[in-house]
N, C-alpha and C. Protein backbone atom coordinates (compact mmCIF):
# COMPACT_ATOMS: atom_id res chain seq x y z
N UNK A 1 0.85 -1.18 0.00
CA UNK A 1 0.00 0.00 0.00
C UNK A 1 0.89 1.24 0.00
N UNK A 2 0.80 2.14 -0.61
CA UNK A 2 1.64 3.96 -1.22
C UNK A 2 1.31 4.35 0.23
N UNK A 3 2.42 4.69 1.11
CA UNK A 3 2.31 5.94 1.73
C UNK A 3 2.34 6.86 1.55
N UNK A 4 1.40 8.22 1.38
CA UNK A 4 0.98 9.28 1.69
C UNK A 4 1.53 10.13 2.84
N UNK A 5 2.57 11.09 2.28
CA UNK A 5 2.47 12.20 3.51
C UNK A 5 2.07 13.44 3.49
N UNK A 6 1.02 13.95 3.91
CA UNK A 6 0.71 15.18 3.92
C UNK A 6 0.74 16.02 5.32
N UNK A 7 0.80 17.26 4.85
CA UNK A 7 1.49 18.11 5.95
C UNK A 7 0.15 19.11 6.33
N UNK A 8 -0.05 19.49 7.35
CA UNK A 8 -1.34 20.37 7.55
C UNK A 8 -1.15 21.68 8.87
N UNK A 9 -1.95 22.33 8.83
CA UNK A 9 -1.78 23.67 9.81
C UNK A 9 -2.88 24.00 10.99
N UNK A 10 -2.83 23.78 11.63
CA UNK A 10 -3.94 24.66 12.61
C UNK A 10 -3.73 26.36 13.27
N UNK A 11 -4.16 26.92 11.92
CA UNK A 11 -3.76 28.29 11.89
C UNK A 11 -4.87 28.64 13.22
N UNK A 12 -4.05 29.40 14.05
CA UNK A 12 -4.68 29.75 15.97
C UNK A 12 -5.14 31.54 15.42
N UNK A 13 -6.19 31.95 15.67
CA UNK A 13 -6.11 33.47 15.93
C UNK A 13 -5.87 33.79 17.11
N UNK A 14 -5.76 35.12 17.86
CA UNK A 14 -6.04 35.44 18.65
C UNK A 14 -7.03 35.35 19.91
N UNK A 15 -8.16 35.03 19.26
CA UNK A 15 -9.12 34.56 19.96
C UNK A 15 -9.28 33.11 20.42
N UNK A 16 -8.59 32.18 19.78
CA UNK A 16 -8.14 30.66 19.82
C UNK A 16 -9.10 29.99 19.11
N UNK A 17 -9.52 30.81 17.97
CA UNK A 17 -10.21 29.95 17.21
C UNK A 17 -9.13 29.50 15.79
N UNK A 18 -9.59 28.46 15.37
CA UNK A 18 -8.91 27.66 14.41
C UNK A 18 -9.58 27.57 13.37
N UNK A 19 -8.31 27.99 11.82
CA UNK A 19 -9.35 27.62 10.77
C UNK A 19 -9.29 26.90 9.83
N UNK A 20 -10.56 26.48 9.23
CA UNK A 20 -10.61 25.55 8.78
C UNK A 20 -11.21 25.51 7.65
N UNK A 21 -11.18 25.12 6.34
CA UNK A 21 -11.54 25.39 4.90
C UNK A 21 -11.95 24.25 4.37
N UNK A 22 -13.10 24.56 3.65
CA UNK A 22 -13.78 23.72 2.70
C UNK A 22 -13.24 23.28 1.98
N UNK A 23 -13.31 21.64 1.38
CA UNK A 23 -12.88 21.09 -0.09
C UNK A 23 -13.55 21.50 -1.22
N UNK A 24 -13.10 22.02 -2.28
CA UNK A 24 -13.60 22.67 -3.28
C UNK A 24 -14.51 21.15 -4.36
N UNK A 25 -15.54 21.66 -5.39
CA UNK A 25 -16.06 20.82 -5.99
C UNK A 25 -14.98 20.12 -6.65
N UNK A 26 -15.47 18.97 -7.38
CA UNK A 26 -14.30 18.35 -8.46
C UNK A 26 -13.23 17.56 -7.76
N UNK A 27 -12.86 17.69 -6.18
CA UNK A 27 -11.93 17.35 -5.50
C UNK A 27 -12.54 16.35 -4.97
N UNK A 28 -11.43 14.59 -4.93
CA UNK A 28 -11.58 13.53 -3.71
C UNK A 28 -11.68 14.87 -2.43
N UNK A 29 -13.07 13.93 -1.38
CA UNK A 29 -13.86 14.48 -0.61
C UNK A 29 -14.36 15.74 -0.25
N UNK A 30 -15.20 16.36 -1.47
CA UNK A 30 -15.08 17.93 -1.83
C UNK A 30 -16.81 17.97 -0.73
N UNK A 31 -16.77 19.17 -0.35
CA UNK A 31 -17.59 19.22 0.77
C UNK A 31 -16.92 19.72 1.96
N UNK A 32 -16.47 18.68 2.31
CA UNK A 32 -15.52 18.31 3.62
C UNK A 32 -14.81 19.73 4.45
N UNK A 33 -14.89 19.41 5.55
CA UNK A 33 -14.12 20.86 5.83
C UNK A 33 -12.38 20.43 6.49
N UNK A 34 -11.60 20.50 6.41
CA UNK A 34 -9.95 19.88 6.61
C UNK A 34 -9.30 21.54 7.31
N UNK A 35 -8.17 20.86 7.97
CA UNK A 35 -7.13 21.60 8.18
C UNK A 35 -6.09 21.86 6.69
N UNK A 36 -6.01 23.49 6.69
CA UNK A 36 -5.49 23.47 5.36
C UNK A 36 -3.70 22.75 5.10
N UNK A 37 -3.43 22.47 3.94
CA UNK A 37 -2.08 22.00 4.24
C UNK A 37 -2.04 21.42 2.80
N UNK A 38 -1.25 20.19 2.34
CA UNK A 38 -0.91 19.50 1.45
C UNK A 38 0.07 18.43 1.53
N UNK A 39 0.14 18.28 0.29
CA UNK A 39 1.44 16.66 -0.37
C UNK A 39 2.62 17.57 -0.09
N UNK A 40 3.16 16.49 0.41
CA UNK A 40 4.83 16.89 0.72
C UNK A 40 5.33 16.44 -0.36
N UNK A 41 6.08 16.89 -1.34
CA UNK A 41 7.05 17.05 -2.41
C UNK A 41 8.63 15.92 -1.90
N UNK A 42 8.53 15.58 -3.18
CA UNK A 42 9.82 14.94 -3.07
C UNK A 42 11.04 15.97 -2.94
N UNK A 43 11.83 15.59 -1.91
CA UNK A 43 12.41 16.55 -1.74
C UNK A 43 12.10 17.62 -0.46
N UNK A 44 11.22 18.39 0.08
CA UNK A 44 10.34 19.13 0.42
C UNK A 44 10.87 18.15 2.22
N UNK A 45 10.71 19.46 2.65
CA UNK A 45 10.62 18.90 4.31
C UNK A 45 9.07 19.25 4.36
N UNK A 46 8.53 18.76 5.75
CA UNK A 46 7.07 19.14 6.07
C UNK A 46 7.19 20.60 6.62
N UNK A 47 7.59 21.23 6.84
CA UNK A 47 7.75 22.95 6.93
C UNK A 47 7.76 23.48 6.37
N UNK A 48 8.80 22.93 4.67
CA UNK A 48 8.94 23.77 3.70
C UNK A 48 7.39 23.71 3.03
N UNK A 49 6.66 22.60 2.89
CA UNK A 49 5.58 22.04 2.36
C UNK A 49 4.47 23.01 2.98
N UNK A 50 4.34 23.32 3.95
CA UNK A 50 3.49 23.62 5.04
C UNK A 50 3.23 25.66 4.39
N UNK A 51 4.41 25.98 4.66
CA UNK A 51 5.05 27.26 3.89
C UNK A 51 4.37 27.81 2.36
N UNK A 52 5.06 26.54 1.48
CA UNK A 52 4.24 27.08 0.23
C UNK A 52 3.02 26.51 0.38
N UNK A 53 2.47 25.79 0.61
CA UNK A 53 0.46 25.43 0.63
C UNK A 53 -0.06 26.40 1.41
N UNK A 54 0.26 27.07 2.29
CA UNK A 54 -0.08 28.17 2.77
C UNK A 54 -0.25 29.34 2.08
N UNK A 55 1.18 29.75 1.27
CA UNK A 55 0.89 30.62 0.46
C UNK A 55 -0.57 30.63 -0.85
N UNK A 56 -0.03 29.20 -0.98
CA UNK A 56 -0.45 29.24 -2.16
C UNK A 56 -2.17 29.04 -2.31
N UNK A 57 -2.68 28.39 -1.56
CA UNK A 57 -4.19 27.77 -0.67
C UNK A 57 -4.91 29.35 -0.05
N UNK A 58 -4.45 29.80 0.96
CA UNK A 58 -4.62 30.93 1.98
C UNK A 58 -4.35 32.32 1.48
N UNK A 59 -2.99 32.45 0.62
CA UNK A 59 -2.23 33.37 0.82
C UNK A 59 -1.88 34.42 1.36
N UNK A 60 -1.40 33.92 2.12
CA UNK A 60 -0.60 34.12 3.27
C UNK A 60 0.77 33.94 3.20
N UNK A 61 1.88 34.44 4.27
CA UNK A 61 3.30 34.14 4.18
C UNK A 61 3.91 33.76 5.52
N UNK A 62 3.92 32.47 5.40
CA UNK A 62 4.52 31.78 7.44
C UNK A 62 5.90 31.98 7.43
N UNK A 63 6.34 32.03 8.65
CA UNK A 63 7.78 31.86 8.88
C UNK A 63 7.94 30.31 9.11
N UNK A 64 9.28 29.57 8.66
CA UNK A 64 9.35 28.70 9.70
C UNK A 64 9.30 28.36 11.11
N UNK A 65 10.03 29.11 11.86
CA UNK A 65 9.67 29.32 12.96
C UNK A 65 8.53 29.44 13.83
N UNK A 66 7.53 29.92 12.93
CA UNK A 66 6.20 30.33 13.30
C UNK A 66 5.22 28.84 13.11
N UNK A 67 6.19 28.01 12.86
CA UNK A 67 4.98 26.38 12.95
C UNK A 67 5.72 25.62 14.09
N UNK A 68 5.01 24.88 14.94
CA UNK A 68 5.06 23.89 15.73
C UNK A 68 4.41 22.91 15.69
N UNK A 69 5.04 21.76 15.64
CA UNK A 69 4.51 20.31 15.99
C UNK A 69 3.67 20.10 17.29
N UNK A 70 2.58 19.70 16.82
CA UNK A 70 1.59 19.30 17.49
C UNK A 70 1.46 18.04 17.63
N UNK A 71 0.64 17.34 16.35
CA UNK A 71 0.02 15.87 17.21
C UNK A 71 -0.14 15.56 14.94
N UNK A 72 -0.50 13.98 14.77
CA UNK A 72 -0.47 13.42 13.42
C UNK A 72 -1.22 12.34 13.82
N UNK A 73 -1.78 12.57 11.96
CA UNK A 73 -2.87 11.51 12.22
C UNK A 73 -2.33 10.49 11.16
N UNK A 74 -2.61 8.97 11.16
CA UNK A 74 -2.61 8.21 10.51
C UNK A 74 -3.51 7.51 10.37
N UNK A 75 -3.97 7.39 8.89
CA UNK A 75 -5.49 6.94 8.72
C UNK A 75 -5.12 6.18 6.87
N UNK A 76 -5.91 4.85 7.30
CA UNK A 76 -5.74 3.93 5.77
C UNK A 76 -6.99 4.45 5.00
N UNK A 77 -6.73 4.98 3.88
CA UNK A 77 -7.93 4.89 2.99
C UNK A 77 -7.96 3.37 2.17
N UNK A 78 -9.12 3.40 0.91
CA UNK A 78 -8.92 2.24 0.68
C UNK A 78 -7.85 1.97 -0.51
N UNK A 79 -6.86 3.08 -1.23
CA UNK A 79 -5.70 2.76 -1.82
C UNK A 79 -4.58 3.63 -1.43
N UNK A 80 -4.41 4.09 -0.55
CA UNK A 80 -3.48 4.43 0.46
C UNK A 80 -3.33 4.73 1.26
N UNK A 81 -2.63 4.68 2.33
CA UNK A 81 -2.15 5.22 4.12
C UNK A 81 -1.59 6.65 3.68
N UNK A 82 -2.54 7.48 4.60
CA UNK A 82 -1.96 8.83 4.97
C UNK A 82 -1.47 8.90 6.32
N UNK A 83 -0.13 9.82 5.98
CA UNK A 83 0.51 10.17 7.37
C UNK A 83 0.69 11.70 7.21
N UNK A 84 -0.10 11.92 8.56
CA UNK A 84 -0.31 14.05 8.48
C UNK A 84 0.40 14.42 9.51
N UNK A 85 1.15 14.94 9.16
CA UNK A 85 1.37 15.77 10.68
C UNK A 85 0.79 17.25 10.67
N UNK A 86 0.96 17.60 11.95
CA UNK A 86 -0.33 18.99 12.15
C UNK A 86 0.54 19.90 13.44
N UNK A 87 0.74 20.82 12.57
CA UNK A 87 1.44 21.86 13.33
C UNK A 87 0.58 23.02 13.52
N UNK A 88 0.89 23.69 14.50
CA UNK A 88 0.12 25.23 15.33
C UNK A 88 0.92 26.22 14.12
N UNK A 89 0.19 27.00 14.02
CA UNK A 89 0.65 28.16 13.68
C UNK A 89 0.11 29.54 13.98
N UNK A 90 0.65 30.16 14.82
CA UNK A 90 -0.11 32.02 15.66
C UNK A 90 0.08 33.09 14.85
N UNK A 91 1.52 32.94 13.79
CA UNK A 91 1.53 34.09 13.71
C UNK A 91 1.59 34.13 11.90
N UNK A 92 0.86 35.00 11.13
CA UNK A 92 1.47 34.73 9.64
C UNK A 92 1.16 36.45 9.27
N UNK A 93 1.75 36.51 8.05
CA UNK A 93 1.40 37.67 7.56
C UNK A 93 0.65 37.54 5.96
N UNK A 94 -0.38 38.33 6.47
CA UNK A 94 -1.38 38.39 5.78
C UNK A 94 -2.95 37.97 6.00
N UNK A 95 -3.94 38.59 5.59
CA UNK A 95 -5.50 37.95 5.89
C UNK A 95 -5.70 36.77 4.84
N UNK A 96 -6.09 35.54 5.74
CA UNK A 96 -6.26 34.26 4.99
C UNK A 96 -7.45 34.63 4.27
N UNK A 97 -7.54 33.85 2.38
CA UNK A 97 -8.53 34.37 1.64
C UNK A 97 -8.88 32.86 1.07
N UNK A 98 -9.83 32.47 0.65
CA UNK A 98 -9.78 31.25 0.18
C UNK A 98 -9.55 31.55 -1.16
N UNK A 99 -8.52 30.60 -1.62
CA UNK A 99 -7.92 30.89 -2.76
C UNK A 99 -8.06 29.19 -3.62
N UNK A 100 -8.30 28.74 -2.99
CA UNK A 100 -8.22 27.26 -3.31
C UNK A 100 -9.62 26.24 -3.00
N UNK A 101 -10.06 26.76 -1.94
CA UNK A 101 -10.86 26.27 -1.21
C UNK A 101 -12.66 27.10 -1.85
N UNK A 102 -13.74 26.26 -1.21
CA UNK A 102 -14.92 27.11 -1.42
C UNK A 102 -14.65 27.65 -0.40
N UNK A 103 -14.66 27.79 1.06
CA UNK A 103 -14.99 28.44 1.76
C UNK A 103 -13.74 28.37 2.81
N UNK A 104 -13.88 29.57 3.84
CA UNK A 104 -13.32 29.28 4.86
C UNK A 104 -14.13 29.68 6.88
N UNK A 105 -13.50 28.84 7.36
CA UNK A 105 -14.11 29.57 8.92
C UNK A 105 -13.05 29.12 9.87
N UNK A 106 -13.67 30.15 10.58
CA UNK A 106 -12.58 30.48 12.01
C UNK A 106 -13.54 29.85 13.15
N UNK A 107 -13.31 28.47 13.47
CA UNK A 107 -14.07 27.66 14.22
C UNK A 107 -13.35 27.75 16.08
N UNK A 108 -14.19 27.83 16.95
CA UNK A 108 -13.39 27.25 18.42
C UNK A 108 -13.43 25.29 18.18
N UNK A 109 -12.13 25.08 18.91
CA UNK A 109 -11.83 23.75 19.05
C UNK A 109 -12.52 22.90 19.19
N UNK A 110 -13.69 23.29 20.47
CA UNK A 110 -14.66 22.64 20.67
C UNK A 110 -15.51 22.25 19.72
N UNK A 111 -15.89 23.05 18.91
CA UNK A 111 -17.10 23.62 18.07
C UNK A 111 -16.00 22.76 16.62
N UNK A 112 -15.18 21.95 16.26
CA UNK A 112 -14.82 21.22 15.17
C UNK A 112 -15.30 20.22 14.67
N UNK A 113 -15.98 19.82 15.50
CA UNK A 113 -16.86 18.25 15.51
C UNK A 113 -18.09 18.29 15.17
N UNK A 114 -18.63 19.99 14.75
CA UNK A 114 -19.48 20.24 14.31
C UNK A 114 -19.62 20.42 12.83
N UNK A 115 -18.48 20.33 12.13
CA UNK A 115 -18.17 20.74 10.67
C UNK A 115 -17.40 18.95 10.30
N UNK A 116 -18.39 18.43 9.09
CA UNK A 116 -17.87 17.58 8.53
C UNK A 116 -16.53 17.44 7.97
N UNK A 117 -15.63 16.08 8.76
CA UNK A 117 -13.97 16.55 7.82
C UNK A 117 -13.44 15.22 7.18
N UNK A 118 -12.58 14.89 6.79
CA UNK A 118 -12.60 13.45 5.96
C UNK A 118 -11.84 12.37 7.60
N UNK A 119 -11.78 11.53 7.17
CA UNK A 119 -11.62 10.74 8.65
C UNK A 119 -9.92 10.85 8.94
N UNK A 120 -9.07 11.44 8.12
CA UNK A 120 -7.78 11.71 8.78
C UNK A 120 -7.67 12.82 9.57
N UNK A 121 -8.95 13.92 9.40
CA UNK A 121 -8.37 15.22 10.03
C UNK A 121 -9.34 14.84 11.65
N UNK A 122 -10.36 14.14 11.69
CA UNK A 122 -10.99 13.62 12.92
C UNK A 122 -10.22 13.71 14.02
N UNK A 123 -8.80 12.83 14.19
CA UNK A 123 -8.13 12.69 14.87
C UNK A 123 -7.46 13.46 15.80
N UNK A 124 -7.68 14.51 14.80
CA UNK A 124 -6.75 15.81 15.36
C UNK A 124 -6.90 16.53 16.20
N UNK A 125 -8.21 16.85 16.28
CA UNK A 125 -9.69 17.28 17.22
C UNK A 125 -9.17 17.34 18.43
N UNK A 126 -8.52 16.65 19.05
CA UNK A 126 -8.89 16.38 20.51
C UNK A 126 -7.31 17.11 21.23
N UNK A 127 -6.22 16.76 20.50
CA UNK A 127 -5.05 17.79 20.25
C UNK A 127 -5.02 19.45 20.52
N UNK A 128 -5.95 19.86 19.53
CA UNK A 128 -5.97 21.37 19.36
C UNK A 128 -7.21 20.99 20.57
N UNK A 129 -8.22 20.43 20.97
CA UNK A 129 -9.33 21.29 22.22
C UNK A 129 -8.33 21.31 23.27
N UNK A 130 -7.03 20.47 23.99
CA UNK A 130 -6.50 20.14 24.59
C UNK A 130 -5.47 21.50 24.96
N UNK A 131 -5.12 21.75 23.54
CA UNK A 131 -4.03 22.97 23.73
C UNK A 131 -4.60 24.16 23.88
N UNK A 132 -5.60 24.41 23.49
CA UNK A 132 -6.26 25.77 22.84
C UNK A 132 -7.28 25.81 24.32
């Protein structure tokens, strides 16, 4: 079975809400609401990865520094294993726009389990209510 690594963000505001963006139509599990992020590149560390999907998804501009390791989920679909890791991020420059996504929201932790997400980002849930 292909391992899958994808890299993801739990962008924190101020207020400690977390956000979280819609899968656009046309896309495997479009609906869905996910932590934004992506495929790690051959080559590509999960920071550097984390960095440009940010830009490029959000646009926005992270520092490295400005992500921390949190908590990863591992979850089998039925033609490949994803492995996510999920880092905090407080500080970026720029207002997140959905650029990629249909939609976006600035959810509390608690309140995540209320927005449908595909069954790898489930996991994550309990991580960010924990920290936040």
């Amino acid at each position: 079975m292909r391992l899958l690594l994808v890299v993801a963000a739990a962008l924190v505001d101020p207020d400690g809400r977390v956000l979280i963006a819609q899968r656009p139509e046309g896309k495997q599990l479009a609906g869905l609401w996910e932590f934004p992020g992506g495929k790690v590149e051959p080559g590509e560390r999960p920071e550097e990865t984390l960095i440009r999907e940010l830009n490029e998804e959000l646009s926005i501009s992270v520092k490295e520094a400005c992500l921390a390791p949190l908590s990863f989920a591992s979850h089998r679909y039925e033609d490949f294993h994803l492995l996510m890791p999920l880092y905090v991020c407080r500080r970026w420059e720029g207002t997140p726009r959905a650029v990629e996504h249909q939609a976006l929201s600035w959810v509390v932790p608690v309140r995540l389990r209320d927005f449908p997400m595909p069954p790898a980002d489930e996991p994550l849930i309990p991580a960010l209510i924990d920290l936040l």
